[in-house]
C-alpha atoms as a PDB file:
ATOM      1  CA  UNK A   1     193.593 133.039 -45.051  1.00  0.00           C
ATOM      2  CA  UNK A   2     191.976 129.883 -43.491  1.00  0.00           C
ATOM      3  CA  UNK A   3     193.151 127.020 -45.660  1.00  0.00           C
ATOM      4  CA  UNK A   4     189.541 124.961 -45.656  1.00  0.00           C
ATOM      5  CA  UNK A   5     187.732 128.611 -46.119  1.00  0.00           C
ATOM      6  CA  UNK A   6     189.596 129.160 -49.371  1.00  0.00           C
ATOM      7  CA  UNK A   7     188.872 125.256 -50.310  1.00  0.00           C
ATOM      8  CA  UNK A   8     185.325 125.361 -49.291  1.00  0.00           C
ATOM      9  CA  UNK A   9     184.863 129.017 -51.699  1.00  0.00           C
ATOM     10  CA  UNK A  10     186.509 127.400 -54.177  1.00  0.00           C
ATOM     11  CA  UNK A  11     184.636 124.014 -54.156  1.00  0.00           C
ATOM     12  CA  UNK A  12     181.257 125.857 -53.751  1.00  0.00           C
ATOM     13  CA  UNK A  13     178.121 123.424 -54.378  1.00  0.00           C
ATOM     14  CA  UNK A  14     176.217 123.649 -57.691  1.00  0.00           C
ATOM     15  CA  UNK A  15     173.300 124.751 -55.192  1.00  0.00           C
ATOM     16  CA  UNK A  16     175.421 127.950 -53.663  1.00  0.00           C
ATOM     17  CA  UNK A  17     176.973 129.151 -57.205  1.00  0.00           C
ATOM     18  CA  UNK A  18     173.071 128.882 -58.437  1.00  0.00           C
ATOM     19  CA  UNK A  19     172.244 131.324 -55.910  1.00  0.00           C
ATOM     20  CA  UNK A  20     175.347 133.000 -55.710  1.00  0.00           C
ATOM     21  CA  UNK A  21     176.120 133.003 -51.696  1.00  0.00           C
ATOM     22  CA  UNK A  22     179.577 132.584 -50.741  1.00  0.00           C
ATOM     23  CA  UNK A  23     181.141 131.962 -47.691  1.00  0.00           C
ATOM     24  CA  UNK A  24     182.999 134.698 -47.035  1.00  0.00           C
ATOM     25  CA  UNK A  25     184.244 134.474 -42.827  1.00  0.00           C
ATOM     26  CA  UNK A  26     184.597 131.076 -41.034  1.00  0.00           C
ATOM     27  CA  UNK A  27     186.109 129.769 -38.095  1.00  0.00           C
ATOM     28  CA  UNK A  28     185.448 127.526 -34.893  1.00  0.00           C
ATOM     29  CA  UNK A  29     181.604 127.857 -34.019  1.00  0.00           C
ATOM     30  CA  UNK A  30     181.058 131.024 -36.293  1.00  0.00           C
ATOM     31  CA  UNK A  31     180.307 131.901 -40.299  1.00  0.00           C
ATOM     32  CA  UNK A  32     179.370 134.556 -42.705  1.00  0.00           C
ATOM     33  CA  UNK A  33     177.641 134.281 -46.249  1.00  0.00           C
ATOM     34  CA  UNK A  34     177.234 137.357 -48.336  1.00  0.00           C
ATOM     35  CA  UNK A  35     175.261 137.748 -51.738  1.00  0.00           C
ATOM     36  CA  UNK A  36     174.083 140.461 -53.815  1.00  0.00           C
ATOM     37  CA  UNK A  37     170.517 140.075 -54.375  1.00  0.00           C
ATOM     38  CA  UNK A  38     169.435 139.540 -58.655  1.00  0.00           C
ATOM     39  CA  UNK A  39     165.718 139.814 -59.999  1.00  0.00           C
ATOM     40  CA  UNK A  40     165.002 135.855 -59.750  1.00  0.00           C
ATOM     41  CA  UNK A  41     166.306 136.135 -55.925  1.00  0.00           C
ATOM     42  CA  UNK A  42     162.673 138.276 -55.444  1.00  0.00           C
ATOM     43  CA  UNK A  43     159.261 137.531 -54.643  1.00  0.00           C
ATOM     44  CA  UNK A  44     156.293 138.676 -56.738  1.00  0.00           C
ATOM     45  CA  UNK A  45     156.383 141.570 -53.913  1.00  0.00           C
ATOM     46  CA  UNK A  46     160.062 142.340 -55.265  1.00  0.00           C
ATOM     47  CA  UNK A  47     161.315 141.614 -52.010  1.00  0.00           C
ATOM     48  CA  UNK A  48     164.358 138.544 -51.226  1.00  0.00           C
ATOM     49  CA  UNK A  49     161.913 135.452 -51.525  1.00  0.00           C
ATOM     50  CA  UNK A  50     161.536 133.573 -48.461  1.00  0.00           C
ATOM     51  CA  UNK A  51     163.067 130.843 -49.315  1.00  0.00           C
ATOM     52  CA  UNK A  52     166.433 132.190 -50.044  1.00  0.00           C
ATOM     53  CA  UNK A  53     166.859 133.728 -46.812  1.00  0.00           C
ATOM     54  CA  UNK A  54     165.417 130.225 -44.879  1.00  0.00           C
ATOM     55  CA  UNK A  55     168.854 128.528 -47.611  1.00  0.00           C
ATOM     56  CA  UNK A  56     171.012 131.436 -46.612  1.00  0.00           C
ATOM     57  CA  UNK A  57     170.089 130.828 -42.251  1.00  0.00           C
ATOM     58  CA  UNK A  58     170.415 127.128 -42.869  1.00  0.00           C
ATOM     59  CA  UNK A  59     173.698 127.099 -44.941  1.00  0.00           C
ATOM     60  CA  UNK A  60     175.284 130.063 -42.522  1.00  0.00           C
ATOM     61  CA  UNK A  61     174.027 127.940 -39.978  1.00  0.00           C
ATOM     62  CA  UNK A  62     175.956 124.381 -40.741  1.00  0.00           C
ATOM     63  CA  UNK A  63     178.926 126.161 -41.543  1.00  0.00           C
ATOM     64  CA  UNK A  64     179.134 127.891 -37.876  1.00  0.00           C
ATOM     65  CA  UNK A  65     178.959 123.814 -36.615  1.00  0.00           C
ATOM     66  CA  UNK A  66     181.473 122.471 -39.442  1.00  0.00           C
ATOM     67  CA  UNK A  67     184.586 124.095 -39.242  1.00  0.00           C
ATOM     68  CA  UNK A  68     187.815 122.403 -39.083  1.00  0.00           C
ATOM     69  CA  UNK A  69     191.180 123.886 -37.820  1.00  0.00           C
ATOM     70  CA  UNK A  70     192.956 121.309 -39.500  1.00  0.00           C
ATOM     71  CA  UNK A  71     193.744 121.545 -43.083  1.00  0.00           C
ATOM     72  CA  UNK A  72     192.120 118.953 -45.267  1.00  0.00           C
ATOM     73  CA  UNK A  73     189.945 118.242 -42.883  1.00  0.00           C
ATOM     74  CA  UNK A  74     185.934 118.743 -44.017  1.00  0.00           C
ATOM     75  CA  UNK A  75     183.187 118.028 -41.674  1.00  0.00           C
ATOM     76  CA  UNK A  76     179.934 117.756 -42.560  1.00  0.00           C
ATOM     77  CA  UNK A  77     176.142 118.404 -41.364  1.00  0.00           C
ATOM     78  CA  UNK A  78     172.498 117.749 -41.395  1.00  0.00           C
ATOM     79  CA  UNK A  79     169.785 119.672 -40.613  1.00  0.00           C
ATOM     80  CA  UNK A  80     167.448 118.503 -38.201  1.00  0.00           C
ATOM     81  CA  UNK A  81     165.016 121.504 -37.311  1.00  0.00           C
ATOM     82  CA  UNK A  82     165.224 124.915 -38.545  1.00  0.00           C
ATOM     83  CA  UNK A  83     163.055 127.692 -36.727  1.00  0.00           C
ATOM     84  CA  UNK A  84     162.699 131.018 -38.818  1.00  0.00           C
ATOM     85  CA  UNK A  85     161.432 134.529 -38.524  1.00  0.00           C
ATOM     86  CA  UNK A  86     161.187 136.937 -40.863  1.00  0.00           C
ATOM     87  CA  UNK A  87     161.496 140.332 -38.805  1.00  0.00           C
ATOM     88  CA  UNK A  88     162.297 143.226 -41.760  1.00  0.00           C
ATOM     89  CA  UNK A  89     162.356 144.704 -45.084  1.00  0.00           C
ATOM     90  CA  UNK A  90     165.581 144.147 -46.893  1.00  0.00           C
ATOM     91  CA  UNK A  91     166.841 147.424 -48.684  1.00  0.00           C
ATOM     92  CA  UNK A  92     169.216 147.713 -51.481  1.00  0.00           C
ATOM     93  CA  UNK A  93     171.092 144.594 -53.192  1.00  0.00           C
ATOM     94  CA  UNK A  94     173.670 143.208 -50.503  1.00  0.00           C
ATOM     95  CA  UNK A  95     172.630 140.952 -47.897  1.00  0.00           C
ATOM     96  CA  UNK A  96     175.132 139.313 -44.730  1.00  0.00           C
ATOM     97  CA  UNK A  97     174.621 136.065 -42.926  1.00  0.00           C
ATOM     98  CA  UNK A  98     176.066 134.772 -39.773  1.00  0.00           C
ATOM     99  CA  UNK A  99     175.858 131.706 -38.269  1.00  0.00           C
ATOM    100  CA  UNK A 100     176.988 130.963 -34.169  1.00  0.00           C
ATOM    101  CA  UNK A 101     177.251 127.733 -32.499  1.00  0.00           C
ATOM    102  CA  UNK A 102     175.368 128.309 -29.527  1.00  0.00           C
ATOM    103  CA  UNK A 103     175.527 124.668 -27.795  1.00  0.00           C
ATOM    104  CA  UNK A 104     176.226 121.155 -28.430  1.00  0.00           C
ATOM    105  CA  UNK A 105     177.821 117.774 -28.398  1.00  0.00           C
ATOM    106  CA  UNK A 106     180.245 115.730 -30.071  1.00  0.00           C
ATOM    107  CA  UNK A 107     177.144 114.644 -32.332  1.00  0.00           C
ATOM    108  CA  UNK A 108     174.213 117.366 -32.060  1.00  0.00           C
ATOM    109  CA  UNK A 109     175.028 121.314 -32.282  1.00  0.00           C
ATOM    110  CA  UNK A 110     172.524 124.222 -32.040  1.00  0.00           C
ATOM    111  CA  UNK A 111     173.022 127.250 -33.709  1.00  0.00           C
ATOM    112  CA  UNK A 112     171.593 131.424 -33.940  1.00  0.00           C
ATOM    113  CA  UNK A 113     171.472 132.914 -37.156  1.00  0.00           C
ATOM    114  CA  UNK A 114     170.895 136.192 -38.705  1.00  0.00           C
ATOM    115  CA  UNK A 115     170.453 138.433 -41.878  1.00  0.00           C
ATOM    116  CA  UNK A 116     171.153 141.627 -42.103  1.00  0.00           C
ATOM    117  CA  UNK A 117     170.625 144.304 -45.323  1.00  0.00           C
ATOM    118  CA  UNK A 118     173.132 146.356 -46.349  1.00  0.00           C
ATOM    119  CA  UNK A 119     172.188 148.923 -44.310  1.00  0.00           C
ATOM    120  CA  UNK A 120     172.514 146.912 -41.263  1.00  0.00           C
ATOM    121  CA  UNK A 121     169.060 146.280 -40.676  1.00  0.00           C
ATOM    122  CA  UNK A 122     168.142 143.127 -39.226  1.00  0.00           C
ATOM    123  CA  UNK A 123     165.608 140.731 -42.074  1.00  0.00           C
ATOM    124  CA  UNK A 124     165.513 137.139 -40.649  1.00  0.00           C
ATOM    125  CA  UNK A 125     166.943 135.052 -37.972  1.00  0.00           C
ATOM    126  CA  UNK A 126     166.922 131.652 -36.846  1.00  0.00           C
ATOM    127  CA  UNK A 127     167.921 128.915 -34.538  1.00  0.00           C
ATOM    128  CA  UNK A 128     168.663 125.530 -35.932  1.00  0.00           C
ATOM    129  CA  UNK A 129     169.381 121.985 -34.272  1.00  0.00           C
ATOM    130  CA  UNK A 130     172.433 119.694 -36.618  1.00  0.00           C
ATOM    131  CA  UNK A 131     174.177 116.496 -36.377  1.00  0.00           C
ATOM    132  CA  UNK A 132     177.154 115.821 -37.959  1.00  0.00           C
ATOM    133  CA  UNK A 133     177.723 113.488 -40.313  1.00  0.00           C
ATOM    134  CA  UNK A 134     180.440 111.498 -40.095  1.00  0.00           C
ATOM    135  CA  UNK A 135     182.450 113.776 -38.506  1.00  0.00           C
ATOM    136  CA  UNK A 136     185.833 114.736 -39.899  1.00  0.00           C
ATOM    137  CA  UNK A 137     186.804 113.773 -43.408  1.00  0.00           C
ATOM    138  CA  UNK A 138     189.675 113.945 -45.735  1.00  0.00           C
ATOM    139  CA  UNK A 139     188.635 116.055 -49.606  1.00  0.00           C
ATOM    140  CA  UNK A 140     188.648 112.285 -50.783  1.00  0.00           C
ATOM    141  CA  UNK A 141     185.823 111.480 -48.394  1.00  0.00           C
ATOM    142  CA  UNK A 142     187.677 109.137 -46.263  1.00  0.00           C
ATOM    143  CA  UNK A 143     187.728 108.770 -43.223  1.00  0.00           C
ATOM    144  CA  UNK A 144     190.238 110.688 -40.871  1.00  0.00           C
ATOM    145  CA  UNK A 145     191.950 109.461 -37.867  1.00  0.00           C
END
């Protein structure tokens, strides 16, 4: 297994164990997050709230742009713009999310998203515009050469 995907799922971000996405595939330009879906994941409709699947294109997104072959390495990005649409019903409790680098520079990277169901059924996708921050950094936050 990828040495910064097992550090990166077992460093997760207050935010992602809140939720309870994990990063689950990563490696240069592409990502997956996978969740199962509880009751305070749901709209008032009792359908995967918005919101969570805009966090779950955004997050799959940045990860696509941030991966590092070399261990220790962590890179880092911002969001710039985020464009979402909400296509489908999600059906039963499991729900996938990949992230591809679709262009870019050494600062700026654009991205495609999706989410599919566990039935393979597409729900939301997305394209996204990042810059990275700072590029390249050690666990300790300093600076790589």
């Amino acid at each position: 297994m990828d040495e910064n995907l097992l550090w990166e799922q077992n460093s997760a971000s207050g935010f992602s164990r809140l939720l309870g996405y994990r990063i689950t595939e990563w490696e240069q330009g592409r990502a997956v997050v996978e969740m199962t879906l509880r009751p305070e994941h749901l709209n008032r409709a009792g359908l995967p709230h918005g919101g969570l699947l805009t966090t779950l294109l955004d997050t799959v997104s940045g990860y696509a742009g941030c991966h590092c072959p070399v261990p220790g390495n962590v890179r880092r990005t911002l969001t710039l713009s985020l464009t979402t649409n909400f296509i489908g019903i999600a059906k039963g409790q499991h729900l996938r999310a990949e992230g591809l680098v679709s262009g870019g520079g050494s600062k700026i990277f654009f991205t495609s998203a999706s989410i599919h169901d566990e039935h393979d059924s597409l729900i939301a996708t997305a394209s996204g515009t990042f810059r990275y921050h700072r590029g390249s950094e050690s666990r300790d936050g300093q600076p790589r050469a």
